[in-house]
N, C-alpha and C. Protein backbone atom coordinates (compact mmCIF):
# COMPACT_ATOMS: atom_id res chain seq x y z
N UNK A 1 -17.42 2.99 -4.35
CA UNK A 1 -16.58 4.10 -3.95
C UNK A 1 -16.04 4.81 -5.20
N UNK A 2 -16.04 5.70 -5.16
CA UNK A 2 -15.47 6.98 -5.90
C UNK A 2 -13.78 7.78 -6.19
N UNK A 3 -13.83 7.74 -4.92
CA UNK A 3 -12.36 8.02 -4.61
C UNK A 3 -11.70 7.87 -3.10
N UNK A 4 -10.69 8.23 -2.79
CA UNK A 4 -10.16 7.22 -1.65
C UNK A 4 -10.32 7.70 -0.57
N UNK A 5 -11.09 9.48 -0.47
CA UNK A 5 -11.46 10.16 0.62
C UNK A 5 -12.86 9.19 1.28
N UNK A 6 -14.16 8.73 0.05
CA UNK A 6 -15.01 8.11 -0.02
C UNK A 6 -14.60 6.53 0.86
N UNK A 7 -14.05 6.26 0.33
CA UNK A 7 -12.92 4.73 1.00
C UNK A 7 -12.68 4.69 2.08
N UNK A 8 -11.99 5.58 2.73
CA UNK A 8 -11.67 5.77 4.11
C UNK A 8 -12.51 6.16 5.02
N UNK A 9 -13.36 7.03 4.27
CA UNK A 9 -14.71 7.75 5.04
C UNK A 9 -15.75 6.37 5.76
N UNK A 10 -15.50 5.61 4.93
CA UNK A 10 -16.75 4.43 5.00
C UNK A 10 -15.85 3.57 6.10
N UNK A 11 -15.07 3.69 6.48
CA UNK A 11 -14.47 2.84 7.24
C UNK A 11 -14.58 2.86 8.54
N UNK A 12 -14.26 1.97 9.72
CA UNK A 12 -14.73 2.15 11.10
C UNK A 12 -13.32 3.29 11.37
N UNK A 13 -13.74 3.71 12.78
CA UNK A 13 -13.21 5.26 13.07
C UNK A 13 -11.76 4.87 12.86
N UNK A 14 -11.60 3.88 13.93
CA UNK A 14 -10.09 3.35 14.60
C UNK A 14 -9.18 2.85 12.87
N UNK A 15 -9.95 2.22 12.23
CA UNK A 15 -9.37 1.89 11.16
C UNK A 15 -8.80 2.98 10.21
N UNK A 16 -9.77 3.79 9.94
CA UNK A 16 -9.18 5.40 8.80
C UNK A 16 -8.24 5.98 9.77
N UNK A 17 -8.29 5.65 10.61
CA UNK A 17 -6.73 6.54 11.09
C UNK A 17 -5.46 5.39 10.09
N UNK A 18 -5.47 4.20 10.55
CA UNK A 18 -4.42 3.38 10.06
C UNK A 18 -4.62 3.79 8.41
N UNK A 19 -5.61 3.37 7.70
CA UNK A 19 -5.85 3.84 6.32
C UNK A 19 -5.14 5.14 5.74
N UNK A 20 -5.37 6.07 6.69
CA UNK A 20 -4.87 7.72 6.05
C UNK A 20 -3.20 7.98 6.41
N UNK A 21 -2.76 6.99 7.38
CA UNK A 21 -1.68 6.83 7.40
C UNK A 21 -0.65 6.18 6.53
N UNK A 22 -1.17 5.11 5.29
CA UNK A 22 -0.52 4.24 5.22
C UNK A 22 -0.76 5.27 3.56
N UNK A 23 -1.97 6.19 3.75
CA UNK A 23 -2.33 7.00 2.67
C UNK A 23 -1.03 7.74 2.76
N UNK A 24 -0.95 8.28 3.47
CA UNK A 24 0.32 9.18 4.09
C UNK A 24 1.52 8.91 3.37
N UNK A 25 1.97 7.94 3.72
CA UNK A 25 3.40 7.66 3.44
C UNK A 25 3.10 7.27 2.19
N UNK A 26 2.35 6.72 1.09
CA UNK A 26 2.57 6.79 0.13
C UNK A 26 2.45 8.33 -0.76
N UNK A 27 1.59 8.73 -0.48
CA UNK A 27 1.72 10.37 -0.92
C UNK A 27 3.46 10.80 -0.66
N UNK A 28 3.66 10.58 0.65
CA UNK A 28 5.12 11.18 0.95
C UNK A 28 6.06 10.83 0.25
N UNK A 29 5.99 9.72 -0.35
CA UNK A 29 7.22 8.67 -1.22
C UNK A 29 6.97 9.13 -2.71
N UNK A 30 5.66 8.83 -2.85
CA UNK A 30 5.56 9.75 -4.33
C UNK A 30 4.24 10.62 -4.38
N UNK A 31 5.26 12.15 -4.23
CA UNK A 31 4.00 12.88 -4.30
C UNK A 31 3.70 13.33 -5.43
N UNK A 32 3.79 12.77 -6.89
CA UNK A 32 3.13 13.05 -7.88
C UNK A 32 2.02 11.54 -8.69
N UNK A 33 1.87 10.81 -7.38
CA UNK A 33 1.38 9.72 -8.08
C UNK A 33 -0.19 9.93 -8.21
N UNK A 34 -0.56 8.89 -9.15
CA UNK A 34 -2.04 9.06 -9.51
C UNK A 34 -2.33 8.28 -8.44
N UNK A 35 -3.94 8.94 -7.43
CA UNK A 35 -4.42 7.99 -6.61
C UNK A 35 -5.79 7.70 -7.53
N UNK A 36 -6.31 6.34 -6.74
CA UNK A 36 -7.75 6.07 -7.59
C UNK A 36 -8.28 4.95 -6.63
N UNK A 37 -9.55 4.37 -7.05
CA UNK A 37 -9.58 3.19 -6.61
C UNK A 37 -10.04 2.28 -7.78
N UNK A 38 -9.29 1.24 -7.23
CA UNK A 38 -9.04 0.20 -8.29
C UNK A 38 -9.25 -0.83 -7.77
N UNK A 39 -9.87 -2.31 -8.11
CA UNK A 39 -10.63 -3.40 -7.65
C UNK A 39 -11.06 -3.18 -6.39
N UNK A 40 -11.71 -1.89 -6.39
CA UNK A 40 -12.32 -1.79 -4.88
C UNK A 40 -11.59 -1.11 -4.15
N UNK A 41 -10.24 -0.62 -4.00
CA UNK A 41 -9.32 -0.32 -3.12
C UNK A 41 -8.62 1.20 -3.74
N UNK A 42 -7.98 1.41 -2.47
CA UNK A 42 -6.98 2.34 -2.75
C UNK A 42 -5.81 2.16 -3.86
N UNK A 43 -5.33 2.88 -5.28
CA UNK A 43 -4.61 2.43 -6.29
C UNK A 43 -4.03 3.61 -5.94
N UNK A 44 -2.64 3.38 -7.01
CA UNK A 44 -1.34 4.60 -7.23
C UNK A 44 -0.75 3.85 -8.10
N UNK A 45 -0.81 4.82 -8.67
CA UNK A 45 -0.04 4.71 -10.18
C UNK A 45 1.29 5.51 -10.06
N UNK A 46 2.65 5.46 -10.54
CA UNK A 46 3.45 6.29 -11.21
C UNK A 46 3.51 6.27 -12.73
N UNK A 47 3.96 7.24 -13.11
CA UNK A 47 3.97 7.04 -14.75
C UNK A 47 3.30 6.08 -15.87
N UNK A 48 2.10 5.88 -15.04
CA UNK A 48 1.40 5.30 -15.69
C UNK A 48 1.02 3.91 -15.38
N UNK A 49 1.75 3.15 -14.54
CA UNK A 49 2.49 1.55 -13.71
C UNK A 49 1.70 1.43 -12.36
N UNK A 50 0.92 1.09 -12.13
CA UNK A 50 0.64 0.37 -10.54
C UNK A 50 2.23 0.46 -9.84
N UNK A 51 1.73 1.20 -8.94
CA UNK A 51 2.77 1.78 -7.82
C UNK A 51 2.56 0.34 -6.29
N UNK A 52 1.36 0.96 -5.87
CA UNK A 52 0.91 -0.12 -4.56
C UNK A 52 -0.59 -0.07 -4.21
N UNK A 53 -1.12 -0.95 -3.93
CA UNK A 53 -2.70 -0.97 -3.89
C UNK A 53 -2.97 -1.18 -2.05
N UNK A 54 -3.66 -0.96 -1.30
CA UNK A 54 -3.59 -1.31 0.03
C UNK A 54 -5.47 -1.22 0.28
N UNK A 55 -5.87 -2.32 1.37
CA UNK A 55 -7.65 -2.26 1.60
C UNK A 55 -7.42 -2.66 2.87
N UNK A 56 -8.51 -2.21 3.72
CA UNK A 56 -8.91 -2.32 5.00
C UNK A 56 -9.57 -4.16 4.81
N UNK A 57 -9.76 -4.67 5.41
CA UNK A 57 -10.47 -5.72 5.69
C UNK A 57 -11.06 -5.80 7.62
N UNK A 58 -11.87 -7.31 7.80
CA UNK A 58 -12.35 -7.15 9.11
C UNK A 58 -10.99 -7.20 10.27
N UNK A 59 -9.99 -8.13 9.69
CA UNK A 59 -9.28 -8.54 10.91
C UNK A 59 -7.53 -8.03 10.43
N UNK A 60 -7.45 -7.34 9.20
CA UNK A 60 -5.96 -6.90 8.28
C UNK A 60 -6.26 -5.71 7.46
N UNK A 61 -4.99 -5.57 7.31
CA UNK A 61 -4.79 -3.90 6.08
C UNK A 61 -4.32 -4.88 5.00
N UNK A 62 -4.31 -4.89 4.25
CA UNK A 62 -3.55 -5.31 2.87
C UNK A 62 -2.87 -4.63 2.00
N UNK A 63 -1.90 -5.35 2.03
CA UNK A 63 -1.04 -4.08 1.18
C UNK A 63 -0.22 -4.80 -0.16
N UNK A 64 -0.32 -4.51 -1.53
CA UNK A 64 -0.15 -4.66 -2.54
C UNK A 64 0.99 -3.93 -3.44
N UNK A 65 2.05 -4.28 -3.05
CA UNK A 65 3.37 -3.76 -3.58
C UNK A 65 3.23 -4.53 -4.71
N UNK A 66 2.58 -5.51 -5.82
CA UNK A 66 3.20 -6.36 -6.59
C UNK A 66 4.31 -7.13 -6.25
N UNK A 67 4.15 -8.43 -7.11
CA UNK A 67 5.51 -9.05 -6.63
C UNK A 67 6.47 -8.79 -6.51
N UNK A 68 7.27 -7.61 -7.08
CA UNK A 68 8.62 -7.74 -6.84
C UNK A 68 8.77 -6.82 -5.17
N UNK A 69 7.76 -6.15 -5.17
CA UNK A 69 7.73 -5.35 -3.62
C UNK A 69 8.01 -6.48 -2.82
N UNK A 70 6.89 -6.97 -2.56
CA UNK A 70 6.52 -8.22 -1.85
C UNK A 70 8.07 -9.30 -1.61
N UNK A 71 8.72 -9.57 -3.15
CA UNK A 71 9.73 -10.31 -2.63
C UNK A 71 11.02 -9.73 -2.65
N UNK A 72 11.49 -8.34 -2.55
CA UNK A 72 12.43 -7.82 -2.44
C UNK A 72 12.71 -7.47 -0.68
N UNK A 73 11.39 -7.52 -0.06
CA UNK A 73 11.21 -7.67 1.18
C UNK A 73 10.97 -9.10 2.01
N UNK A 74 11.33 -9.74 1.67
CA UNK A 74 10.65 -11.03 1.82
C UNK A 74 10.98 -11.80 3.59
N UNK A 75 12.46 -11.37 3.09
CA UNK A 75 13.12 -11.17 5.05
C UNK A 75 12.15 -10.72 6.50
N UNK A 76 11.39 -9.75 6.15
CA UNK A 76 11.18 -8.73 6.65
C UNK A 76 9.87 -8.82 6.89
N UNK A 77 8.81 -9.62 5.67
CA UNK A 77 7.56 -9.85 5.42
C UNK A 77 7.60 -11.29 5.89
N UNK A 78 8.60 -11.84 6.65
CA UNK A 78 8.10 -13.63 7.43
C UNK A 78 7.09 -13.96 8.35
N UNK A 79 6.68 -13.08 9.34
CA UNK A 79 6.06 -13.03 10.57
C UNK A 79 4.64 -12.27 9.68
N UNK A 80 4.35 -12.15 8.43
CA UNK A 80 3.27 -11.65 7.87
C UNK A 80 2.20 -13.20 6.87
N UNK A 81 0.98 -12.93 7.00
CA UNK A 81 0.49 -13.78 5.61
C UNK A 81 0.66 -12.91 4.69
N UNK A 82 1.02 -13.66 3.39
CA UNK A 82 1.47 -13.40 1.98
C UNK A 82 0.68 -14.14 1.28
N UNK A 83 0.37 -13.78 -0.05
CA UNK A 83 0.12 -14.10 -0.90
C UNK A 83 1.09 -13.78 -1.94
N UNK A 84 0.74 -14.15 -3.82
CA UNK A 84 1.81 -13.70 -4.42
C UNK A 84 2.05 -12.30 -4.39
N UNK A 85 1.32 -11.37 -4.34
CA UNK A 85 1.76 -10.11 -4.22
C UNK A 85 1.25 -9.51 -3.45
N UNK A 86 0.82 -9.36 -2.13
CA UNK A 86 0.18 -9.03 -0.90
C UNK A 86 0.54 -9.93 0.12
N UNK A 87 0.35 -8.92 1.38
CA UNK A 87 1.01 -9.10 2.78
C UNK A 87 -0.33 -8.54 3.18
N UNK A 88 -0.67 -9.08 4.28
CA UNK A 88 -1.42 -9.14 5.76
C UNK A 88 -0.91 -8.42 6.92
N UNK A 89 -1.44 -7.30 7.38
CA UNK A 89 -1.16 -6.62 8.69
C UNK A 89 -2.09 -6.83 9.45
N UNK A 90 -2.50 -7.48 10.33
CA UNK A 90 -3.05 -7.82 11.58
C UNK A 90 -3.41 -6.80 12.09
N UNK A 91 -4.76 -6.42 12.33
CA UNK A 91 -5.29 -5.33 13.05
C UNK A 91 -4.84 -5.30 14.51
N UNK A 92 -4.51 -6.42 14.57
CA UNK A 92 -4.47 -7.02 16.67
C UNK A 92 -3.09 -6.55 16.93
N UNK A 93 -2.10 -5.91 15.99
CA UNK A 93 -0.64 -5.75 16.70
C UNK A 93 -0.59 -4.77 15.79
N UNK A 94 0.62 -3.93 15.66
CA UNK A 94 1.11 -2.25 15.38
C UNK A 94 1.23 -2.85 13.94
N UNK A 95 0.68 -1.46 13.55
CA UNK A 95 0.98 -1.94 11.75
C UNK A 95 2.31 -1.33 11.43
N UNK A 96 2.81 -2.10 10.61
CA UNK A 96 4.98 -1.85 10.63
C UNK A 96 5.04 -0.85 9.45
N UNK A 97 4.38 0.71 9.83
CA UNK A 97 4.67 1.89 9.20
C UNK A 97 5.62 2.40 8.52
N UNK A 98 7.05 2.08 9.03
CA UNK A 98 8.11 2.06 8.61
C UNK A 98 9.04 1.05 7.65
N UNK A 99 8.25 0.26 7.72
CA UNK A 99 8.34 -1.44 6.80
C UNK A 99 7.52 -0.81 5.76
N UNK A 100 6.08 -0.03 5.78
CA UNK A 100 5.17 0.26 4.89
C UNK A 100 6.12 1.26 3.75
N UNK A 101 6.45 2.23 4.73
CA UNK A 101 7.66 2.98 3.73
C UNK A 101 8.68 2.93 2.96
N UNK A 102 9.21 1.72 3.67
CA UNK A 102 10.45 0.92 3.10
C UNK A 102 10.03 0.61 1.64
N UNK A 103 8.50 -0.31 1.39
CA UNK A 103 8.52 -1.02 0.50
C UNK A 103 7.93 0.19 -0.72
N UNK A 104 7.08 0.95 -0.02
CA UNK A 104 6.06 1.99 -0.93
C UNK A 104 7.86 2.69 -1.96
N UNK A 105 8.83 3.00 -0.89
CA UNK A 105 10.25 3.74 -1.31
C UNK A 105 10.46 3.17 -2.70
N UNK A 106 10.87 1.88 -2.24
CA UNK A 106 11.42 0.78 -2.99
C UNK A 106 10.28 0.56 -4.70
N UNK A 107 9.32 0.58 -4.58
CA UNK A 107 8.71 0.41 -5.42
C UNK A 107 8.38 1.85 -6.67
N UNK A 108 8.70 2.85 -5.92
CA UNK A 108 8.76 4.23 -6.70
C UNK A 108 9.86 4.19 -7.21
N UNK A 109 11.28 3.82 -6.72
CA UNK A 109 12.34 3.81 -7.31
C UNK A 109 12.55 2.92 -8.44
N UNK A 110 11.69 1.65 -8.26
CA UNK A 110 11.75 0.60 -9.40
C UNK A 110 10.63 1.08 -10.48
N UNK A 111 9.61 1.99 -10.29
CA UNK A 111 8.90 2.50 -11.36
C UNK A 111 9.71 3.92 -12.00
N UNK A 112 10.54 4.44 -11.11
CA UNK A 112 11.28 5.45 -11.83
C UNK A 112 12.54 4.80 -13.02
N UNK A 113 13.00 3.44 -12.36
CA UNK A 113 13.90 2.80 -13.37
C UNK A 113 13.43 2.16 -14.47
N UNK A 114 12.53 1.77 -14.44
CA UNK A 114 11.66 1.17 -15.07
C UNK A 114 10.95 2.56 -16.36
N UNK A 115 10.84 3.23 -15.67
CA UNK A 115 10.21 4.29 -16.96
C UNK A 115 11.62 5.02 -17.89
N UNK A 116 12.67 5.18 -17.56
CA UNK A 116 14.09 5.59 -17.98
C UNK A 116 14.20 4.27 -18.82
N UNK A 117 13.90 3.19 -18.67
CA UNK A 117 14.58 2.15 -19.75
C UNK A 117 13.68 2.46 -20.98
């Protein structure tokens, strides 16, 4: 893949809707971030920093806040599989869009503090 229009394109129908959504709200949170794909997946950069990475799989979305995303939410991410820096959304139940925003928020604000130091 090429770029993340390419990414989504290749995906089953029902799925690029969830994909362009989750595309969505990160554009919305930071709309000057670099998109790309990176180990295969959807990447975003701010200022230069891995922002959040997210991939379709057969049976989950994955979503890649880095660790501190991941455990600044951690409350919230219980009823999810985790890894150290990725969470599991279950294709079989509503993907938590608004949880997606929460963390994508949270992680622009810590790359905006993060570039000021």
């Amino acid at each position: 893949m090429e770029n993340v229009n390419e990414y989504i394109s290749s995906l089953p129908v029902e799925i690029q809707k969830i994909a362009q959504e989750i595309r969505s709200i990160i554009k919305n949170e930071a709309p000057d971030c670099n998109e790309s794909i990176s180990y295969g997946m959807p990447a975003y950069k701010t200022f230069g920093k891995p922002l959040v990475y997210f991939a379709a799989f057969k049976n989950h979305i994955g979503l890649y806040p880095t660790p501190s995303g991941h455990t600044q939410f951690s409350a919230a991410l219980l009823k999810y599989k985790k890894g150290k820096g990725s969470v599991q959304f279950p294709l079989d139940a509503a993907i938590p869009y608004d949880l997606t925003q929460q963390i994508v928020a949270f992680r622009v604000k810590e790359n905006i503090d993060n570039f000021k130091k």
